[in-house]
PDB file of N, CA and C in Angstrom:
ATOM      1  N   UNK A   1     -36.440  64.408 -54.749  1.00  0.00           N
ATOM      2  CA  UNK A   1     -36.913  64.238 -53.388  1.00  0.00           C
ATOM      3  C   UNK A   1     -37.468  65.579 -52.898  1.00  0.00           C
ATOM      4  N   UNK A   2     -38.615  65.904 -52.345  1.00  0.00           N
ATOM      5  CA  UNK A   2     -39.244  66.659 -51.821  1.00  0.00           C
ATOM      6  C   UNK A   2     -38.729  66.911 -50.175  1.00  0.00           C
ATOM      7  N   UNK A   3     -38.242  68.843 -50.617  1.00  0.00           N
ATOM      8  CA  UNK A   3     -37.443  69.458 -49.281  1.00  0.00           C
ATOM      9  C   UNK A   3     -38.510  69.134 -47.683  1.00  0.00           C
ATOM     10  N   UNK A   4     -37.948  68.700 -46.701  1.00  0.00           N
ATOM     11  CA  UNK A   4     -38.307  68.320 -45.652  1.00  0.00           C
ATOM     12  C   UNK A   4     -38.915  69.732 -45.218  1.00  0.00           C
ATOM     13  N   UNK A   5     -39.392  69.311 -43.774  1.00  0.00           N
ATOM     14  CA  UNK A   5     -40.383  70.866 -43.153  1.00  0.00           C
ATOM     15  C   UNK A   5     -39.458  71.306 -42.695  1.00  0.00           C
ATOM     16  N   UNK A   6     -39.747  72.798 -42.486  1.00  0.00           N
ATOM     17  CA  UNK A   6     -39.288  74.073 -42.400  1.00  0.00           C
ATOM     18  C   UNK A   6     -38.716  74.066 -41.419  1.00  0.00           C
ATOM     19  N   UNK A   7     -37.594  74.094 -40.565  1.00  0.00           N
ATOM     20  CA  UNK A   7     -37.428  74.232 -39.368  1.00  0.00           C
ATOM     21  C   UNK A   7     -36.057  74.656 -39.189  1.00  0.00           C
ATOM     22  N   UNK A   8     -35.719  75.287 -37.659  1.00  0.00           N
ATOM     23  CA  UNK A   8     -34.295  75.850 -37.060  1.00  0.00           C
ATOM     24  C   UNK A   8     -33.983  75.149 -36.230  1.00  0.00           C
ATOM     25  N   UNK A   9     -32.619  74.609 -35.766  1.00  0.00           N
ATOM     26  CA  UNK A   9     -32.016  74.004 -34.945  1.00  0.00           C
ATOM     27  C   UNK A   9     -31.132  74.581 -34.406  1.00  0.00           C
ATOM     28  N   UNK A  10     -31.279  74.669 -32.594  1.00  0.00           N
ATOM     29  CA  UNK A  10     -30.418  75.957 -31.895  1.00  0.00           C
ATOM     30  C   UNK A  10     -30.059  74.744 -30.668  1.00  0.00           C
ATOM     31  N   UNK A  11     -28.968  75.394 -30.201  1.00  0.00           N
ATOM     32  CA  UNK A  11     -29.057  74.589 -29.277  1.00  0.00           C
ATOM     33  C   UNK A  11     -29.492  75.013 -27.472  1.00  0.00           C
ATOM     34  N   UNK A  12     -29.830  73.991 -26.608  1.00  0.00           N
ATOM     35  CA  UNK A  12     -30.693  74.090 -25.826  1.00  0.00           C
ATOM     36  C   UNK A  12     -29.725  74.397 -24.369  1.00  0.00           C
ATOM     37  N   UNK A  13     -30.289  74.884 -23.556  1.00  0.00           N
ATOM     38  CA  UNK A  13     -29.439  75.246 -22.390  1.00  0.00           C
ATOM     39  C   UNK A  13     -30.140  73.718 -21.437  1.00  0.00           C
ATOM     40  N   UNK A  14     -28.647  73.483 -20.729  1.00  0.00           N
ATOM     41  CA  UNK A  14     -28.665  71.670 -19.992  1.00  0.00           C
ATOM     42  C   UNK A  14     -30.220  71.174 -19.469  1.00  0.00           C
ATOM     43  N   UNK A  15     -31.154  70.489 -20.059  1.00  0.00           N
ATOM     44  CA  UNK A  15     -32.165  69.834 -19.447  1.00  0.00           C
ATOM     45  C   UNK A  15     -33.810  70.745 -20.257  1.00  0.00           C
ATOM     46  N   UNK A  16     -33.209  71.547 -20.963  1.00  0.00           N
ATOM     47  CA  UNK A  16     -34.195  72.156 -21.610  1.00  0.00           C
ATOM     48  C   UNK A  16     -34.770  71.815 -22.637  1.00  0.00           C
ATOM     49  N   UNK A  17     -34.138  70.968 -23.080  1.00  0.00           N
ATOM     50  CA  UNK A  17     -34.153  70.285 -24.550  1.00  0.00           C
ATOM     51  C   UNK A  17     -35.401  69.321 -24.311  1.00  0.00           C
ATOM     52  N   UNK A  18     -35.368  68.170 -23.295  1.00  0.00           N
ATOM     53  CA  UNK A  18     -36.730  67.182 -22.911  1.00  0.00           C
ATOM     54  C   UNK A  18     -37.427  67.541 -22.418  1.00  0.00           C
ATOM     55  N   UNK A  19     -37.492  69.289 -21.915  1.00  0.00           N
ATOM     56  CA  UNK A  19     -39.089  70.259 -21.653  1.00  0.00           C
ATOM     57  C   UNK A  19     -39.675  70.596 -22.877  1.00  0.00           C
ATOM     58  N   UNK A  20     -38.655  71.019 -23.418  1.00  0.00           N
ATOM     59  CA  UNK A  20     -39.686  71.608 -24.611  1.00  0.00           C
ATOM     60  C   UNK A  20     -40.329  71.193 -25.657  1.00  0.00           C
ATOM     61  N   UNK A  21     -39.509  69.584 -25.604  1.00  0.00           N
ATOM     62  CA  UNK A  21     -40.319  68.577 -26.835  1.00  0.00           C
ATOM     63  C   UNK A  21     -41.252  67.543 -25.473  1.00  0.00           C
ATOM     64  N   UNK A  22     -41.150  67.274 -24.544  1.00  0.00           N
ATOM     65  CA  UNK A  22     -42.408  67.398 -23.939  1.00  0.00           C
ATOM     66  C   UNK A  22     -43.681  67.938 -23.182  1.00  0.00           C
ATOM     67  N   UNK A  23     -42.968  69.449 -23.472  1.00  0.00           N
ATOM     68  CA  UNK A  23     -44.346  70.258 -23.652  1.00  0.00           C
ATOM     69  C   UNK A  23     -45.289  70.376 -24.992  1.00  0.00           C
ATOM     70  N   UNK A  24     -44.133  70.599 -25.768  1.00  0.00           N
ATOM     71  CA  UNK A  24     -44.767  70.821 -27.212  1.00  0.00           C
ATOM     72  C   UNK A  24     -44.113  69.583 -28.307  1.00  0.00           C
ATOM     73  N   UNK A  25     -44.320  69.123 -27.984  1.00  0.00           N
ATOM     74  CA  UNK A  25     -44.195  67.799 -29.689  1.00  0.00           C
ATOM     75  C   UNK A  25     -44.347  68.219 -30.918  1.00  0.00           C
ATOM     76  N   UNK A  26     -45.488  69.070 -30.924  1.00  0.00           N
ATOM     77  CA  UNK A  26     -45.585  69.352 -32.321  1.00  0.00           C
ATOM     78  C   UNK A  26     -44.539  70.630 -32.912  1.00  0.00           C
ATOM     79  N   UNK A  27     -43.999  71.292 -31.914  1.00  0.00           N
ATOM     80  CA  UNK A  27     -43.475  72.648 -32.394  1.00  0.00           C
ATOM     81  C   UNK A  27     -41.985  72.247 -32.181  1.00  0.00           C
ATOM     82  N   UNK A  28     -41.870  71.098 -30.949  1.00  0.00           N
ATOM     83  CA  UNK A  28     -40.219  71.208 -30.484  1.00  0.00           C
ATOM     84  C   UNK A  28     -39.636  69.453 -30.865  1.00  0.00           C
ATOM     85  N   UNK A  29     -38.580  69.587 -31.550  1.00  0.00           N
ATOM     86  CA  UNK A  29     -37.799  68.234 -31.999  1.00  0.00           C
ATOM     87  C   UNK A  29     -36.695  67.816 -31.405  1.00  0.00           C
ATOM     88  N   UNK A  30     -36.247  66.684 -31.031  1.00  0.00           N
ATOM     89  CA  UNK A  30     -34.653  66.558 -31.310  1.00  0.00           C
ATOM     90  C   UNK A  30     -34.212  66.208 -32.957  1.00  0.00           C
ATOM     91  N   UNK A  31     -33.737  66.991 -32.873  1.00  0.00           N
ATOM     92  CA  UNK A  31     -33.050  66.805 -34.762  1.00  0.00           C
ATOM     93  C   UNK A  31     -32.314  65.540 -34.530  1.00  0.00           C
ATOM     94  N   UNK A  32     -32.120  65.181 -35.739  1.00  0.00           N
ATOM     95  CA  UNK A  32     -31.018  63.903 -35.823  1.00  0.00           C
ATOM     96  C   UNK A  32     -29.115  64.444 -35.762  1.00  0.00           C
ATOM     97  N   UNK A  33     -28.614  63.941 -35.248  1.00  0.00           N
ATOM     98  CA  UNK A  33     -27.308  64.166 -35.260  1.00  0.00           C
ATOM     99  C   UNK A  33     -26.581  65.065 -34.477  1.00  0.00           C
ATOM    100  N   UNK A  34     -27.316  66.402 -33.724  1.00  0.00           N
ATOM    101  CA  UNK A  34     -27.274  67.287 -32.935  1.00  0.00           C
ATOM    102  C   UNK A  34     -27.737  67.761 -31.919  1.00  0.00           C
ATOM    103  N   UNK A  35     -28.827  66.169 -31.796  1.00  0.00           N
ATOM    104  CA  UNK A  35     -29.833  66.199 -30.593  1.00  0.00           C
ATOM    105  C   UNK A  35     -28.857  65.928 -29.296  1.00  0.00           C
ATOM    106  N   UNK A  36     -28.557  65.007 -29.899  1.00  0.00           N
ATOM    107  CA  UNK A  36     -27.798  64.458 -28.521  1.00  0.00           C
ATOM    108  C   UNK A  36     -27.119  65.207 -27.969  1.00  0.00           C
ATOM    109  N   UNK A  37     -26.163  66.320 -28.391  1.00  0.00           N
ATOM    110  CA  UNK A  37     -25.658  67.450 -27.832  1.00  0.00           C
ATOM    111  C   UNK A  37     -26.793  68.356 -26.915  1.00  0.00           C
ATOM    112  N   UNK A  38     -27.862  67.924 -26.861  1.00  0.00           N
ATOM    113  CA  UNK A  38     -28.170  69.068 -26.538  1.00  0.00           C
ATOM    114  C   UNK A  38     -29.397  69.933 -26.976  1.00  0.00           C
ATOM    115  N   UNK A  39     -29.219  69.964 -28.560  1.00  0.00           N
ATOM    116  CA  UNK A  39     -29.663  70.695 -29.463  1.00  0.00           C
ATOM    117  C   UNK A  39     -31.156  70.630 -29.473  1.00  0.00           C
ATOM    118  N   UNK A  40     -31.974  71.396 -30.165  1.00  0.00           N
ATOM    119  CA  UNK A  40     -33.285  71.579 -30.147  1.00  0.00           C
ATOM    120  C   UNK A  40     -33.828  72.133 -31.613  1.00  0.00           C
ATOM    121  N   UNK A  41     -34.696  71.413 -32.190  1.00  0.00           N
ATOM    122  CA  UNK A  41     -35.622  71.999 -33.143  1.00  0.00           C
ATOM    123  C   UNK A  41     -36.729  72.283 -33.062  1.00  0.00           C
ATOM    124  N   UNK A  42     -37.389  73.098 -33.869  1.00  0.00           N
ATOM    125  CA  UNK A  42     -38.046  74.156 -33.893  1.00  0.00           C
ATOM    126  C   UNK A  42     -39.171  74.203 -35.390  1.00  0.00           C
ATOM    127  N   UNK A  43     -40.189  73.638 -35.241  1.00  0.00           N
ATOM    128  CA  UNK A  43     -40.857  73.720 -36.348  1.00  0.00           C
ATOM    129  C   UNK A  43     -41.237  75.232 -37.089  1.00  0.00           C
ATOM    130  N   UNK A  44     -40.831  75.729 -38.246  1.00  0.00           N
ATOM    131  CA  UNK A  44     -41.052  76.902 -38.269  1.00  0.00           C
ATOM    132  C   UNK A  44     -42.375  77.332 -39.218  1.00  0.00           C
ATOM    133  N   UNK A  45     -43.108  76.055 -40.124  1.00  0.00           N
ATOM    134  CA  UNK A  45     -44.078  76.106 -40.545  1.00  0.00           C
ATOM    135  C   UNK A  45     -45.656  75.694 -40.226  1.00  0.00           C
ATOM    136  N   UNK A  46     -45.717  75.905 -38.360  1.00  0.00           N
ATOM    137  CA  UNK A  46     -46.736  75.391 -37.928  1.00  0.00           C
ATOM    138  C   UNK A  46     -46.910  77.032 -37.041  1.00  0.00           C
ATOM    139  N   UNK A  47     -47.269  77.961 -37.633  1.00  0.00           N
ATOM    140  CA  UNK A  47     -47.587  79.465 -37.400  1.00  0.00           C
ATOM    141  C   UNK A  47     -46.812  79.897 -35.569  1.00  0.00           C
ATOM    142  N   UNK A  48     -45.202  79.921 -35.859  1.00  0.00           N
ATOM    143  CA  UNK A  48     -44.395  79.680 -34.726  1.00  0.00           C
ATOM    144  C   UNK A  48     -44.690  81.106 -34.212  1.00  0.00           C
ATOM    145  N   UNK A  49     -44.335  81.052 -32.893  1.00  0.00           N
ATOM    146  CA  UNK A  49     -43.698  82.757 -32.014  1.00  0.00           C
ATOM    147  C   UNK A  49     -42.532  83.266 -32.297  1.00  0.00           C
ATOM    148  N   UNK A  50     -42.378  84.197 -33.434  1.00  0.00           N
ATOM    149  CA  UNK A  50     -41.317  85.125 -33.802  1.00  0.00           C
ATOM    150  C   UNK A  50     -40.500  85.777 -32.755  1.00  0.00           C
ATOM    151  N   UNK A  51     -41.131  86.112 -31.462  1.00  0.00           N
ATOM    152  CA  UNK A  51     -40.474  86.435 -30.629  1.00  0.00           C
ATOM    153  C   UNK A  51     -39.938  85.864 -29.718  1.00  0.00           C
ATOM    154  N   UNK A  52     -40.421  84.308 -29.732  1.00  0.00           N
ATOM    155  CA  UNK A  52     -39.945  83.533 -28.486  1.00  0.00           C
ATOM    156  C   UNK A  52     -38.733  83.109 -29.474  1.00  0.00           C
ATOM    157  N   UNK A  53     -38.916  82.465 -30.994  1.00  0.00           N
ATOM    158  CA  UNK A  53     -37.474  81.933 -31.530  1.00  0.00           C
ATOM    159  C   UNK A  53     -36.412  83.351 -31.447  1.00  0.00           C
ATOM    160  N   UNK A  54     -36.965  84.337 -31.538  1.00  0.00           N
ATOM    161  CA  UNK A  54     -35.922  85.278 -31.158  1.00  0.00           C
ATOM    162  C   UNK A  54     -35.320  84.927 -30.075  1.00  0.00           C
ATOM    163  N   UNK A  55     -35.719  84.874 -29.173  1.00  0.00           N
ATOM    164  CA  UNK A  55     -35.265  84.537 -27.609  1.00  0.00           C
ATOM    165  C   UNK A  55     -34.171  83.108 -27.824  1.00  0.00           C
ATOM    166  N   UNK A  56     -34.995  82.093 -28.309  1.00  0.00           N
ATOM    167  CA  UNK A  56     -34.411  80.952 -28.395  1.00  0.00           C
ATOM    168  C   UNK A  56     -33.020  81.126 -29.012  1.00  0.00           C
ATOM    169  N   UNK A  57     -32.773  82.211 -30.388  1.00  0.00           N
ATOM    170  CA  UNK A  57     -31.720  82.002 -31.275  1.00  0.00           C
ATOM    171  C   UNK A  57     -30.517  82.695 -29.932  1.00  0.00           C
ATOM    172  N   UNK A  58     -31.360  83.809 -29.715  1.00  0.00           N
ATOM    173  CA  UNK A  58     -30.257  84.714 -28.795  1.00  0.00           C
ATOM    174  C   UNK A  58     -29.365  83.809 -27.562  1.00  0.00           C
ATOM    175  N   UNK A  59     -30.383  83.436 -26.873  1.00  0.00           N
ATOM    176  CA  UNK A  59     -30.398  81.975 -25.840  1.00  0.00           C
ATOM    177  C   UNK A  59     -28.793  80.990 -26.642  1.00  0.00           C
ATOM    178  N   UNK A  60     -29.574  80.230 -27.408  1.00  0.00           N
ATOM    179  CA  UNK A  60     -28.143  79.354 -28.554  1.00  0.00           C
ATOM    180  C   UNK A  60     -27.335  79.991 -28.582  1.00  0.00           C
ATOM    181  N   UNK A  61     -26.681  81.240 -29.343  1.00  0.00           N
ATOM    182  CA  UNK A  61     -25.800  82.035 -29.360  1.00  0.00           C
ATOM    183  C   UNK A  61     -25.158  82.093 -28.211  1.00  0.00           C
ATOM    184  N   UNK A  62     -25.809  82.425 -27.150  1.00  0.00           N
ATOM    185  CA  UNK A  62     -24.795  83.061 -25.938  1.00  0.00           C
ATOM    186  C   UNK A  62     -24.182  80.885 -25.363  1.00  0.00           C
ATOM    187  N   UNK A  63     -25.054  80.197 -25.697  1.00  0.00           N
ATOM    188  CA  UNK A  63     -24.060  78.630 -25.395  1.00  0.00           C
ATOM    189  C   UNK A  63     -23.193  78.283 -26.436  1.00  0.00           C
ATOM    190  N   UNK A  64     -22.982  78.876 -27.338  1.00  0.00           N
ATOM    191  CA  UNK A  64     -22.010  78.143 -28.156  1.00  0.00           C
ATOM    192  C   UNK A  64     -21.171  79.069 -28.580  1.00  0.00           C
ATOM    193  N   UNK A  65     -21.257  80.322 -28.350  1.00  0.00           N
ATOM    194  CA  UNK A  65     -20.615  81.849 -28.784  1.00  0.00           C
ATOM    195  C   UNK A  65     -19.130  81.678 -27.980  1.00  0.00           C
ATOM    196  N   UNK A  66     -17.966  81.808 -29.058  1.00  0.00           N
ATOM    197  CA  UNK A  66     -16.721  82.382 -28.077  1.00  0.00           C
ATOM    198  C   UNK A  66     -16.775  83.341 -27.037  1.00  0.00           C
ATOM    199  N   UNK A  67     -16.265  83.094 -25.531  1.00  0.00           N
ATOM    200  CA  UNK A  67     -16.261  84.286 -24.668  1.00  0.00           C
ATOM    201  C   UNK A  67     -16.269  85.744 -25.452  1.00  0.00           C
ATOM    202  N   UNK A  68     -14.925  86.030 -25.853  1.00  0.00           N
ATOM    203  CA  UNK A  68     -14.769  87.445 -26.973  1.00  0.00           C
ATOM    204  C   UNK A  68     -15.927  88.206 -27.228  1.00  0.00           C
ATOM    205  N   UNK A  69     -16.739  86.901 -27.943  1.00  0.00           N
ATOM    206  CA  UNK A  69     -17.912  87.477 -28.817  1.00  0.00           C
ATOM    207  C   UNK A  69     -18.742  87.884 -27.878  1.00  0.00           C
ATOM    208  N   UNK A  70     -19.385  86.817 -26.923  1.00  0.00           N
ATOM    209  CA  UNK A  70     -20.003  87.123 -25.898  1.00  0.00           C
ATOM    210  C   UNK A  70     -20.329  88.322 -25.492  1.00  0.00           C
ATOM    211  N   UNK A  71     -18.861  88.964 -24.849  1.00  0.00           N
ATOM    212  CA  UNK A  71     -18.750  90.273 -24.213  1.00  0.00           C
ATOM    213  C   UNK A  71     -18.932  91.700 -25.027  1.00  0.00           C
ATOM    214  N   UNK A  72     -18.873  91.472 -26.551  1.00  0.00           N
ATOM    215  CA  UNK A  72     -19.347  92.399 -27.128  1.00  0.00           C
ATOM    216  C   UNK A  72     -20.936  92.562 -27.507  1.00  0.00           C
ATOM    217  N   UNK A  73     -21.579  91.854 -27.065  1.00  0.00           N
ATOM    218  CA  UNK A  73     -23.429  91.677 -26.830  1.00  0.00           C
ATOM    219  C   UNK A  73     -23.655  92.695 -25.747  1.00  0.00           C
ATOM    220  N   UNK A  74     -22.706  92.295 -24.385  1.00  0.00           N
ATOM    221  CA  UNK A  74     -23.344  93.073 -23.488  1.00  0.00           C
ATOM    222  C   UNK A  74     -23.017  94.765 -23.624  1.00  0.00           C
TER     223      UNK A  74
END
C-alpha cells in the first residue's frame, strides 16, 4: 500500500479548527480519529509556511502540555 500525504496533526485552540479548514481546504484537515477533539491537520507537501506550522506546533504544545512543562517555556 502506498504511504498516504505528508502531513502533521496538532491540536487546535476551541473553534479554530472549522476556520482553518474553511479558510483553507486544501492545506487544513480534520484528521480521522482526533478531529473531533479538536485536532487539526496540516498538509505538509503542498509548499506549507515553515513559520506559521512553527507557530501552530508551539500553539498545540502549550494545549496539551502539563502545567510543569508549560512554565518552563516561559
Amino acid at each position: 500500500m502506498p504511504p498516504g500525504p505528508l502531513a502533521r496533526r496538532c491540536k487546535a485552540a476551541p473553534g479554530n479548527q472549522a476556520l482553518m479548514v474553511r479558510a483553507d481546504p486544501g492545506r487544513f484537515f480534520v484528521p480521522p480519529y482526533v478531529g473531533p477533539s479538536g485536532w487539526i491537520g496540516i498538509h505538509l507537501d503542498r509548499n506549507p509556511d515553515w513559520t506559521e506550522i512553527g507557530e501552530l506546533m508551539k500553539d498545540s504544545y502549550r494545549l496539551v502540555a502539563p502545567k510543569r512543562l508549560l512554565s518552563s517555556m516561559e
